[in-house]
Protein backbone atom coordinates (compact mmCIF):
# COMPACT_ATOMS: atom_id res chain seq x y z
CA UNK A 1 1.63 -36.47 11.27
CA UNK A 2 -1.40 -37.70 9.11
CA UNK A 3 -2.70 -35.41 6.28
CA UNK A 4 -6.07 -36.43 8.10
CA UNK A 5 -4.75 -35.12 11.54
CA UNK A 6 -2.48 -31.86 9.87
CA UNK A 7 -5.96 -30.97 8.12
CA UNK A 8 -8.13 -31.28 11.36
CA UNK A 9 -5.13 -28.83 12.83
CA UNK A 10 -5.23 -26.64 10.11
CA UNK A 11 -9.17 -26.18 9.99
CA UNK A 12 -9.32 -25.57 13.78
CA UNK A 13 -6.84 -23.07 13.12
CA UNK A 14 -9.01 -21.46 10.06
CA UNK A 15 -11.80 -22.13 11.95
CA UNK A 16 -10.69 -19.98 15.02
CA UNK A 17 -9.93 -17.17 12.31
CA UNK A 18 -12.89 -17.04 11.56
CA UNK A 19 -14.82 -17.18 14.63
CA UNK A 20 -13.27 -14.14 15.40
CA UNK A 21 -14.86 -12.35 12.49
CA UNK A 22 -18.16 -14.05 12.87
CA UNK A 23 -18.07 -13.60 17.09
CA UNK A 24 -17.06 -9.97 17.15
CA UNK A 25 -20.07 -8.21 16.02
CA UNK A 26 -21.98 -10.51 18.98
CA UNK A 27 -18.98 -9.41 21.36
CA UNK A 28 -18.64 -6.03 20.86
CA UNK A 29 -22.48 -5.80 21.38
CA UNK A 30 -22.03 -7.38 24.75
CA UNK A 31 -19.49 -4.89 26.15
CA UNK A 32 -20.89 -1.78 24.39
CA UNK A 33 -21.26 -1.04 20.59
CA UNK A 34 -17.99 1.67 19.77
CA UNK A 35 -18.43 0.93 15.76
CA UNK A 36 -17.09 4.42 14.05
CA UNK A 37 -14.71 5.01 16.58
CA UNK A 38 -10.91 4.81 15.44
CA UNK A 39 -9.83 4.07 19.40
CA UNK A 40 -11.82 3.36 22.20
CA UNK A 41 -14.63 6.29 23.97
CA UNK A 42 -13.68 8.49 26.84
CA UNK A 43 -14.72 7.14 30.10
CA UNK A 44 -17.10 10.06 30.50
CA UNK A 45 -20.87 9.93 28.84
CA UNK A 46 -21.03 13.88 28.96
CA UNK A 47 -20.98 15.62 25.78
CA UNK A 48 -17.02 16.37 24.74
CA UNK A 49 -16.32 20.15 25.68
CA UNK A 50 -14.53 22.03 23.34
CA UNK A 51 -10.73 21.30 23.07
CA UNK A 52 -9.16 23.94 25.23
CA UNK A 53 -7.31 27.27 23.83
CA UNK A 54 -3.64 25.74 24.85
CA UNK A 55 -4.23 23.13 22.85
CA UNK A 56 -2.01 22.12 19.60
CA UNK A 57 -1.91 24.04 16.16
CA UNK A 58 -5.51 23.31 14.52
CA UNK A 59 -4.80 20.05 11.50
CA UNK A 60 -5.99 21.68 8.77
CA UNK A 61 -6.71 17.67 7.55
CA UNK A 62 -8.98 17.29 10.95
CA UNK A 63 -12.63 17.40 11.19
CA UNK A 64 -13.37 16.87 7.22
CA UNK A 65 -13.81 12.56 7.14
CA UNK A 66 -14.85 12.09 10.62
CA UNK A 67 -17.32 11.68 12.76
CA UNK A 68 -18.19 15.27 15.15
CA UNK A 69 -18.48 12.32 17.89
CA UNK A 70 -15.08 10.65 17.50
CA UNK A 71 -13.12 12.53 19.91
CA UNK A 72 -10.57 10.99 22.26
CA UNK A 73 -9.20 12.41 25.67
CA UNK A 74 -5.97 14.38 25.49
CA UNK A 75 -3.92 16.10 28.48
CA UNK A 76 -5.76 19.51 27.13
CA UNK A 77 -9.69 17.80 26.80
CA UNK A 78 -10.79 16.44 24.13
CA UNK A 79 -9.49 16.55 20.50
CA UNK A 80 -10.30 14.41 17.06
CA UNK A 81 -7.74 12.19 16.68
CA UNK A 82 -4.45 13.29 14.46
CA UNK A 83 -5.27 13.11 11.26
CA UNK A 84 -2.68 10.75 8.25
CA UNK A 85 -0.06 12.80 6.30
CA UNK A 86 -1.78 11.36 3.34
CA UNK A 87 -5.65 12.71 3.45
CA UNK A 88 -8.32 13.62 5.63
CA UNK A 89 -8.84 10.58 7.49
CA UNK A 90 -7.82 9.56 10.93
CA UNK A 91 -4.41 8.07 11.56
CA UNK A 92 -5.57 4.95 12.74
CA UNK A 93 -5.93 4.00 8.82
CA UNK A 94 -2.37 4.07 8.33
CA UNK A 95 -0.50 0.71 8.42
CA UNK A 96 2.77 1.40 7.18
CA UNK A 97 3.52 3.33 4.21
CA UNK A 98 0.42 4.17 2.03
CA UNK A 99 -1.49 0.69 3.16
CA UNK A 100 -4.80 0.65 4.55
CA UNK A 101 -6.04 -1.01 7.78
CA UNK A 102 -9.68 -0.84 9.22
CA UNK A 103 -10.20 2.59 11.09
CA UNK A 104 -11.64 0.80 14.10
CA UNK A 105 -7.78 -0.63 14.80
CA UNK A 106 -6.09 0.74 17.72
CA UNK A 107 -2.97 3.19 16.98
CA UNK A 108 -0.16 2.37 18.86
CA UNK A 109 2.28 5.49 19.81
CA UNK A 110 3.51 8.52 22.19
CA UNK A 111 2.55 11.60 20.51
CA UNK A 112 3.78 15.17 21.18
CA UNK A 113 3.10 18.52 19.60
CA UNK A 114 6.62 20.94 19.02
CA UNK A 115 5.44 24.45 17.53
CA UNK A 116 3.88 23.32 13.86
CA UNK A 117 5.16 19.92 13.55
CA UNK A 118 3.43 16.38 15.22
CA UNK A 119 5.82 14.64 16.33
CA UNK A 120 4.76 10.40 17.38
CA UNK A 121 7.21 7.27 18.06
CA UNK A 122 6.69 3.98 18.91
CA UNK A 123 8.82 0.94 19.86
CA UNK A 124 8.73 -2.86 19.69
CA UNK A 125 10.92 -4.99 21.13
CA UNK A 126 11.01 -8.74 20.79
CA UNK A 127 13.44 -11.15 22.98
CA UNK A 128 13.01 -14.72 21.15
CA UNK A 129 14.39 -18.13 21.56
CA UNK A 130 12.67 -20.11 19.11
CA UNK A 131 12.50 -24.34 18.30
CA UNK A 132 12.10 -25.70 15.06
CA UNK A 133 11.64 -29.86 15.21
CA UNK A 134 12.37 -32.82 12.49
CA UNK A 135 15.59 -33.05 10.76
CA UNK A 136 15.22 -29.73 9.14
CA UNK A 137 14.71 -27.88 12.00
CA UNK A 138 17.06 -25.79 14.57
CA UNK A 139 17.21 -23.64 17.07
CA UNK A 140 17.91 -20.10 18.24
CA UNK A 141 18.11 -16.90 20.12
CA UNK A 142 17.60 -13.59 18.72
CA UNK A 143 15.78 -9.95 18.90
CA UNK A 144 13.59 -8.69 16.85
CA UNK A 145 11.15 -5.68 16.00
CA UNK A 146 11.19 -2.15 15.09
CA UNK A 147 11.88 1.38 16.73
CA UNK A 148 9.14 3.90 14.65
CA UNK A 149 9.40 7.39 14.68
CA UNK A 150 6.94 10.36 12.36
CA UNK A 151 7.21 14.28 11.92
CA UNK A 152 4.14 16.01 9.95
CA UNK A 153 3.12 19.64 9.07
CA UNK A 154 1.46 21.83 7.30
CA UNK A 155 3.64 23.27 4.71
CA UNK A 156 1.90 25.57 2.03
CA UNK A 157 -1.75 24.02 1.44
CA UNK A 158 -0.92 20.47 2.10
CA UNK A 159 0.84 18.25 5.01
CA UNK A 160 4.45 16.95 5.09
CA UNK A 161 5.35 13.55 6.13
CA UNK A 162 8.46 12.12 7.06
CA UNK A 163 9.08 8.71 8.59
CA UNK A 164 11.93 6.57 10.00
CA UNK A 165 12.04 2.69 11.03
CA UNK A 166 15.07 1.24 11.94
CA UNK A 167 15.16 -2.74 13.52
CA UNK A 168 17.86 -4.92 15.27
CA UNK A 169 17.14 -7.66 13.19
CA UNK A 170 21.06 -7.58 11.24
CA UNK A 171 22.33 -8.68 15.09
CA UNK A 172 20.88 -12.17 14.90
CA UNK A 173 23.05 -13.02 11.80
CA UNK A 174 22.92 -12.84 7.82
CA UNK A 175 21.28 -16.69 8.10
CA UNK A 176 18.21 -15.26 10.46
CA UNK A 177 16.56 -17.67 12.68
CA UNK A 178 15.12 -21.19 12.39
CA UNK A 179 11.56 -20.81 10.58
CA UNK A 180 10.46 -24.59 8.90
CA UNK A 181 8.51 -23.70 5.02
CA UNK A 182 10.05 -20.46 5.02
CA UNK A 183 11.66 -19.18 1.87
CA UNK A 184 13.54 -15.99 0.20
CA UNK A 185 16.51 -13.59 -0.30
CA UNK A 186 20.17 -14.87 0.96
CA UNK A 187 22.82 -14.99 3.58
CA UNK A 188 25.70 -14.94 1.82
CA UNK A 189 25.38 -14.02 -1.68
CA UNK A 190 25.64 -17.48 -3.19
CA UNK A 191 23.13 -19.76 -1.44
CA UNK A 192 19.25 -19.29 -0.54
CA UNK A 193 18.21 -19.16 2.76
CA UNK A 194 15.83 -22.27 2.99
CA UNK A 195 13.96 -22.85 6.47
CA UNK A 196 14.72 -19.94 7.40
CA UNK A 197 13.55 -16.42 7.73
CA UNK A 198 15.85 -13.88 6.68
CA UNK A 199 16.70 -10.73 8.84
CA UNK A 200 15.50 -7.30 7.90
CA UNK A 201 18.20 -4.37 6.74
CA UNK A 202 18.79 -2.37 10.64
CA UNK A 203 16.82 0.87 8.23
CA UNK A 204 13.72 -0.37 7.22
CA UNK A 205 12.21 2.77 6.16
CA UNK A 206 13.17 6.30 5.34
CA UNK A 207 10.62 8.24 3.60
CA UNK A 208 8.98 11.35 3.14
CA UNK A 209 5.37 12.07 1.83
CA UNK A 210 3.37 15.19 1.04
CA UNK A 211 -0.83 15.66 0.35
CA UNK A 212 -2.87 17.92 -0.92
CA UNK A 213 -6.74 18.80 -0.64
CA UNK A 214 -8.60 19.01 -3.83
CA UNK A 215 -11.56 18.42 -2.69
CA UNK A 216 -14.15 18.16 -0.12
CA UNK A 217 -13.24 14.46 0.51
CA UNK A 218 -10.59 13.98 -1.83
CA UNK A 219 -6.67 14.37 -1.75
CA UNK A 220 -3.23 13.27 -4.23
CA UNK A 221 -0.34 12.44 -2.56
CA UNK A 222 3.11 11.70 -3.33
CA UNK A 223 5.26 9.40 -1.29
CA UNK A 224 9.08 8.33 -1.93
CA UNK A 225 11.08 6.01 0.37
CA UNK A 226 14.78 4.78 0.31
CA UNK A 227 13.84 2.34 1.59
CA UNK A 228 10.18 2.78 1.41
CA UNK A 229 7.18 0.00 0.48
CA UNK A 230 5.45 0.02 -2.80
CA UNK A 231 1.36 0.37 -3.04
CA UNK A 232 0.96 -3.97 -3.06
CA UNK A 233 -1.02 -5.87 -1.26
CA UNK A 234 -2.01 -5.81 2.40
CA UNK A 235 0.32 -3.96 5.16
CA UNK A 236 3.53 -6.13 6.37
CA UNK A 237 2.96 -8.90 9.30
CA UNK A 238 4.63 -6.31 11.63
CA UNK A 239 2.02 -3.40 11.00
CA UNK A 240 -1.47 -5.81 10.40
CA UNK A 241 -3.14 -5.88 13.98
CA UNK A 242 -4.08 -9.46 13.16
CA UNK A 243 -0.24 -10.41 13.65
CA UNK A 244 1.63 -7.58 15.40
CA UNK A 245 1.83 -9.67 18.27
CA UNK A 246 3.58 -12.60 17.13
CA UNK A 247 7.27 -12.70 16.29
CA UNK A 248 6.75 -15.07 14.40
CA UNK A 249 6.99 -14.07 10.56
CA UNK A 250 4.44 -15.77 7.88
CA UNK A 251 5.61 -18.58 5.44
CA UNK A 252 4.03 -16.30 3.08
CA UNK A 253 6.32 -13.27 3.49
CA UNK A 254 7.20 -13.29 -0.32
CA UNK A 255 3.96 -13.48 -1.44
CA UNK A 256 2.28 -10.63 -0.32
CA UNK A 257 4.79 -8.29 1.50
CA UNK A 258 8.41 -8.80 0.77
CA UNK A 259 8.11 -5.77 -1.15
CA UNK A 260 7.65 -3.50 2.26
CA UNK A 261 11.79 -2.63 2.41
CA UNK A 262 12.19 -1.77 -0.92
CA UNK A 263 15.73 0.13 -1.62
CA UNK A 264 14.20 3.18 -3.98
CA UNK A 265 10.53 3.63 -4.10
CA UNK A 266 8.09 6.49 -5.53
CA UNK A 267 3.90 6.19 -5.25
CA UNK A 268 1.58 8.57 -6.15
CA UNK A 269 -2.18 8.00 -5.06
CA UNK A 270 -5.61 9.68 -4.78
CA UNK A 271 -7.99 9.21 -2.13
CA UNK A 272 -11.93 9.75 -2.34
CA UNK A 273 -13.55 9.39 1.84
CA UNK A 274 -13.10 5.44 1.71
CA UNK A 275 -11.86 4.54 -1.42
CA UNK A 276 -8.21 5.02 -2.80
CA UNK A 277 -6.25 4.31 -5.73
CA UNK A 278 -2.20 4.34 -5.95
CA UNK A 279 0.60 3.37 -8.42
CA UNK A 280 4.06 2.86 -7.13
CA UNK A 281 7.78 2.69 -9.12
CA UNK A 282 10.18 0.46 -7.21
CA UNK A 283 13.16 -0.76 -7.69
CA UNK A 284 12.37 -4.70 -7.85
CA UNK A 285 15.30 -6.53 -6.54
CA UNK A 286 15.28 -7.51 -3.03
CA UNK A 287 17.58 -6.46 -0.53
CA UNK A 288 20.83 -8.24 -0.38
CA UNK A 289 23.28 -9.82 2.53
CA UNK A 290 24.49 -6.24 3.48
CA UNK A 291 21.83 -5.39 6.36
CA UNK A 292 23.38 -2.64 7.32
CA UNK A 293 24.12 -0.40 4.31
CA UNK A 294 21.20 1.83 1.39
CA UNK A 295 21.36 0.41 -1.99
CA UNK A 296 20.27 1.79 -4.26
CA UNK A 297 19.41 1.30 -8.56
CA UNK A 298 16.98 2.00 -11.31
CA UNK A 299 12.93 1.74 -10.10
CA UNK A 300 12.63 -0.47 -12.79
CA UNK A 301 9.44 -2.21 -10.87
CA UNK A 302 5.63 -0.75 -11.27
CA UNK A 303 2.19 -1.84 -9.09
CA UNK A 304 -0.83 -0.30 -8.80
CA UNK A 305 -3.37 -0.81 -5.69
CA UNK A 306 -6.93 -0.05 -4.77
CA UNK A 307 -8.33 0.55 -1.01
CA UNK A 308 -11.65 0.60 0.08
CA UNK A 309 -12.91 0.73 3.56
CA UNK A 310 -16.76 0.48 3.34
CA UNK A 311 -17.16 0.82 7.35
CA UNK A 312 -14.69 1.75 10.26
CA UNK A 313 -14.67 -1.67 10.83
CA UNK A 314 -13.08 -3.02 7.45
CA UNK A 315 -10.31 -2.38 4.58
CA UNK A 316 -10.37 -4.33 1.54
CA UNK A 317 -7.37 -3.94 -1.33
CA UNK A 318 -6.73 -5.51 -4.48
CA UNK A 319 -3.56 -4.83 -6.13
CA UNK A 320 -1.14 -5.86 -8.79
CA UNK A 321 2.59 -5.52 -9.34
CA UNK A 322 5.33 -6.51 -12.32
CA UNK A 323 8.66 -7.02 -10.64
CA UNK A 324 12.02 -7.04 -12.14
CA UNK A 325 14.33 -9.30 -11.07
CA UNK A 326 13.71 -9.80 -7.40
CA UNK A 327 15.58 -12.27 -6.63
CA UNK A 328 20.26 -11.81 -6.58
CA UNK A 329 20.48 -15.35 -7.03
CA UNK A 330 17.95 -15.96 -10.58
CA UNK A 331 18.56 -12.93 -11.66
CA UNK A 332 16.88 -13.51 -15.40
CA UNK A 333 13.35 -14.34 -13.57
CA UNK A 334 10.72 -12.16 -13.22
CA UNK A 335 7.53 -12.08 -11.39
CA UNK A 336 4.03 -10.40 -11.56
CA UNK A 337 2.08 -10.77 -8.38
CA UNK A 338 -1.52 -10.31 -8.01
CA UNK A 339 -3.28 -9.96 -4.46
CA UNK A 340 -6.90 -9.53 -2.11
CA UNK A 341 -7.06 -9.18 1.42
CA UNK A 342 -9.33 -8.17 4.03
CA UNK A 343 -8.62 -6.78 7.44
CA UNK A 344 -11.30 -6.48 10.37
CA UNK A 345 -10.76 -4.58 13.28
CA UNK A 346 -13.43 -4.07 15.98
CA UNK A 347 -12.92 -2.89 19.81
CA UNK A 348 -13.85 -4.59 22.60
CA UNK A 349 -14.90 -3.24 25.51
CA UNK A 350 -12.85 -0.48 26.87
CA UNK A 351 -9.57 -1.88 26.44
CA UNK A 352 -10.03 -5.09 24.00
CA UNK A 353 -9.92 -5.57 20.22
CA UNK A 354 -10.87 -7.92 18.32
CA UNK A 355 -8.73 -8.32 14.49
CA UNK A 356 -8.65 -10.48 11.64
CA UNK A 357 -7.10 -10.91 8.41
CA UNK A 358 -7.70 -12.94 5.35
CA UNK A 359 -5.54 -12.93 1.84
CA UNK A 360 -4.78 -14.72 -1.11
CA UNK A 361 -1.82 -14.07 -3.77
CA UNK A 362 -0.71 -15.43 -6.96
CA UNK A 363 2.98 -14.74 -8.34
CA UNK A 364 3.88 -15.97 -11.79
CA UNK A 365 7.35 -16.30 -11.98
CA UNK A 366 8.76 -15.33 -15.83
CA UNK A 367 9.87 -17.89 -16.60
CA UNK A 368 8.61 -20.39 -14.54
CA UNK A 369 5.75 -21.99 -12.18
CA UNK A 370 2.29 -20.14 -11.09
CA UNK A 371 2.57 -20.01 -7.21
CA UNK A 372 -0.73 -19.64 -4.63
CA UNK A 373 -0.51 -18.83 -1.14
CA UNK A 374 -3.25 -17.83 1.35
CA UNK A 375 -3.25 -16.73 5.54
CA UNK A 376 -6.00 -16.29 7.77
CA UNK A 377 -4.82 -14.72 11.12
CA UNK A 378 -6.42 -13.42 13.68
CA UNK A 379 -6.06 -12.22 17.69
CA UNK A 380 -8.36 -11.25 20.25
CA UNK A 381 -7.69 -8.71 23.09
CA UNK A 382 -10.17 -9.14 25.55
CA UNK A 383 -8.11 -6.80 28.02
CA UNK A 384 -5.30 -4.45 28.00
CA UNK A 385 -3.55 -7.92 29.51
CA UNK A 386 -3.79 -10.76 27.76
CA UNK A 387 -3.49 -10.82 23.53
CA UNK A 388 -4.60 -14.75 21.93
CA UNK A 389 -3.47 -15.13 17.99
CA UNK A 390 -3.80 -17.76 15.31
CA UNK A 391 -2.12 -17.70 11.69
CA UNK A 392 -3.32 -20.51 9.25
CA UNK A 393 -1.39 -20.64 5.87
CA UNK A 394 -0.88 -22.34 3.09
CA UNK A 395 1.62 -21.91 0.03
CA UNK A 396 2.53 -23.44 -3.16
CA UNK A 397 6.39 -23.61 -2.62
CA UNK A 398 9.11 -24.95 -5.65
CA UNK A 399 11.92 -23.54 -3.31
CA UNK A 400 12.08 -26.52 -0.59
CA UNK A 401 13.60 -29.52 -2.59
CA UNK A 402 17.29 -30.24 -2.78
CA UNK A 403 18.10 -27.47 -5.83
CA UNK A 404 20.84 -30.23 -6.74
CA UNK A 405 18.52 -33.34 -6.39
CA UNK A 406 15.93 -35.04 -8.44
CA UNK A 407 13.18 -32.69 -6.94
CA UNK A 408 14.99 -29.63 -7.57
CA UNK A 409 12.35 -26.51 -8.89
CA UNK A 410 9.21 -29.02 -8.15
CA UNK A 411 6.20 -27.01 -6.71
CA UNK A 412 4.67 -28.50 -3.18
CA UNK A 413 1.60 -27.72 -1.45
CA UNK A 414 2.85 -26.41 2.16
CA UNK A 415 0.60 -25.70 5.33
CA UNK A 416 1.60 -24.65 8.56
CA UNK A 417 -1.09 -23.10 11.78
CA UNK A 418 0.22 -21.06 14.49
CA UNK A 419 -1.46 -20.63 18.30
CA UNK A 420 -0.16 -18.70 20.82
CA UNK A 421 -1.08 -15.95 23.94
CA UNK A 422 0.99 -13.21 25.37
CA UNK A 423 0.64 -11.90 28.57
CA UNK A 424 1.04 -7.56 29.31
CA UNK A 425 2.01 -5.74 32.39
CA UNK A 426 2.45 -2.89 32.41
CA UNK A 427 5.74 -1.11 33.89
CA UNK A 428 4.65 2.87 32.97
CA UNK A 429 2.12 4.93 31.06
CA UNK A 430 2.38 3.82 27.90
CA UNK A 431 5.05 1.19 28.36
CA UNK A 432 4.52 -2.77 28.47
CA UNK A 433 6.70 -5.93 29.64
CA UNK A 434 4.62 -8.88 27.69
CA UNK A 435 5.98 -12.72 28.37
CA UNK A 436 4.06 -15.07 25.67
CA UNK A 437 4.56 -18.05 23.60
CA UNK A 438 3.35 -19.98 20.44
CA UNK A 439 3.45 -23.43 19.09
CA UNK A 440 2.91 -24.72 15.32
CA UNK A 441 2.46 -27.32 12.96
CA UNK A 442 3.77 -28.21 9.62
CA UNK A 443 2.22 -30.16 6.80
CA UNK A 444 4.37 -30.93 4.04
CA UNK A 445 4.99 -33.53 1.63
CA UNK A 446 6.97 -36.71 2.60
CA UNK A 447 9.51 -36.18 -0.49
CA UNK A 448 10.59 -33.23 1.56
CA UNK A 449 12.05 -35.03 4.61
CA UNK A 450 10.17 -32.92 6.91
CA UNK A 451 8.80 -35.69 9.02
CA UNK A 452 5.81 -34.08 10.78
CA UNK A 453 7.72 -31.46 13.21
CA UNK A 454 6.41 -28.89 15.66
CA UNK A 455 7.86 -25.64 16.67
CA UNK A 456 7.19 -23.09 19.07
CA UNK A 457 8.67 -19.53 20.64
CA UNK A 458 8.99 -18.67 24.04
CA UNK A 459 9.53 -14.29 23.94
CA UNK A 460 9.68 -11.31 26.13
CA UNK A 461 8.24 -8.36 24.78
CA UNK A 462 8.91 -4.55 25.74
CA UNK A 463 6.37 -2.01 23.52
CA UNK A 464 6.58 1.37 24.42
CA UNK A 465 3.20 3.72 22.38
């Protein structure tokens, strides 16, 4: 492949990013303006009657950051939607952990009240057989995703949290799958895992969280996971709306998200209406080969973050973070990372959305090279069916050479652009079947014996929430 014909590739792909920012306003006019609305308008244009007297314990969080008009139908009426563990705000702005998405994003999730406590879950199933071409490539089968599940209270004057994620990613294998650009952590303790993305530990999140009101609009929390993810950069692929759709993980994992399963983790944070700000200890080193056991060690790690969602239909964050050893295999390096996304997130029509994400991070590895890396992704929903997506990347990479040959530790410019479509049907309230695909391109530099591949996944997809 020509740089001239990877570039024309990659600037469709960037291009189709960002016609989904620039198009949605224009679109969501078209099928009926729902901006400052977490999830999509009951079907109804009366006036929302009060929720009935069966209906669940009162959330003492509800009602304060919301609009009177952004109720949602319920099996008793017509409620406000559940409010986050972590402030008075809807639910929708959660995105794992203590990240921030736009409030316009759809929640995904079956929720049920039991006496005080909330109780949601959600599952996400991927069945992948995936192609990597050239001579570094491969191939493979594999599953993939996450089973999700929440509990939250009121206990005293404030809300309890808990959370549990578990994932069948360790059944694939310690090497993970076939993934061409892709860098980080290791399969067997003694050699990194190049071209390749690595599985996640089966428990990727255990935590527990608790907020308090002091304020009209404001609230403190405190969050601790083992594992948990620290308050840096934008939420994981698996939780951005932009990506959630593709099994395909970014080439730019460990730039702005590795940190998300993070074996001993403690944030504290305070929250104004739409802004936030939130410092996290973490204990830097990445997970190892074991992806099936809880490690744990000092939270010798720090980053601080700050949110701000200036409509329903965006969430901005900058954040910083000073790592400690991340990495088994170079122990003596460290790394500070510094990162800026965006998220959009605007319905469409009754059952669409329309999503987009753009990001940029920096990691200055101590001692050693100053590595870039940037995404634009982006999907758009025009039914409950059909879901289109498009990632765009590109990263500075000194990980891809031969580490025994003349290149070894040289930095390369990377790019890669990702298109592909699944297709939903759906098998029972609240439960999908999805069948999709995705192809991609590469761009790297001929020293790296790439030789201009492709790739592409064919998955199945059951989500149940």
């Amino acid at each position: 492949m020509t740089a001239l014909s990877f570039r024309t590739r990659l600037l469709a792909g960037a291009g189709f990013v960002a016609g989904l920012t620039l198009a949605a306003p224009a679109l969501a006019q078209h099928h009926g303006d729902h901006a400052g609305h977490a999830m999509p308008a009951p079907s109804t244009e009366a006036q929302p009657p009060a929720p009935a007297q069966d209906a669940p314990p009162a959330d003492p969080h509800a009602g304060h950051a919301m609009d009177d008009d952004n109720w949602v139908e319920s099996p008793v009426g017509f409620a406000r939607p559940m409010s986050s563990p972590l402030g008075r705000y809807s639910m929708n702005r959660d995105a794992g952990a203590t990240g921030w998405q736009p409030d316009a994003s759809p929640m995904f999730g079956v929720m049920k009240h039991s006496g005080d406590w909330m109780l949601m879950g959600h599952v996400l199933l991927n069945g992948v057989y995936v192609d990597q071409g050239g001579p570094r490539g491969g191939s493979k089968a594999f599953a993939a995703g996450m089973l999700m599940g929440m509990a939250q209270r009121q206990v005293g004057p404030g809300m309890l949290g808990f959370k549990a994620m578990v994932s069948p990613d360790p059944f694939m294998g310690k090497s993970g799958y076939p993934l061409l650009l892709a860098t980080g952590e290791t399969a067997d303790g003694e050699h990194p895992l190049i071209d390749r993305q690595h599985p996640h530990d089966l428990i990727m999140e255990m935590s527990a969280s608790y907020s308090l009101s002091v304020g009209e609009k404001s609230d403190v929390y405190l969050y601790a996971g083992l594992p948990g993810s620290p308050a840096y950069g934008p939420p994981a692929f698996m939780h951005r709306q932009a990506s959630m759709d593709s099994p395909e993980a970014p080439i730019s994992h460990h730039w702005f998200d590795s940190t998300h399963i993070t074996f001993g983790v403690v944030t504290a944070g305070f929250s104004h209406a739409d802004w936030k700000i939130e410092t996290s200890a973490f204990r830097g080193r990445e997970p190892d080969q074991k992806r099936y056991d809880i490690e744990t060690g000092e939270l010798d790690s720090v980053s601080a973050r700050l949110s701000y969602n200036p409509t329903p239909n965006w969430a901005l964050q900058t954040s910083w973070a000073k790592i400690n050893s991340p990495e088994a295999l170079d122990p003596d390096s460290d790394e500070a990372r510094v990162s800026a996304s965006a998220l959009y997130a605007r319905p469409l029509g009754r059952d669409g959305s329309v999503s987009a994400t753009l990001a940029w991070s920096r990691k200055d590895r101590i001692p050693g090279d100053a590595l870039q890396a940037w995404l634009a992704e982006g999907s758009v929903k025009p039914n409950d069916r059909w879901t289109i997506f498009a990632r765009a990347e590109q990263v500075e990479q000194d990980e891809l050479a031969d580490h025994h040959g003349s290149h070894a530790g040289e930095a390369y410019t990377v790019r890669r652009v990702s298109l592909g479509a699944i297709r939903d049907f759906v098998v029972a309230p609240k439960v999908k079947f999805g069948i999709g695909g995705l192809v991609s391109a590469y761009d790297a530099p001929e020293a790296l014996g790439y030789d201009d591949p492709m790739g592409g996944m064919a998955f199945v997809r059951l989500r149940i929430g």
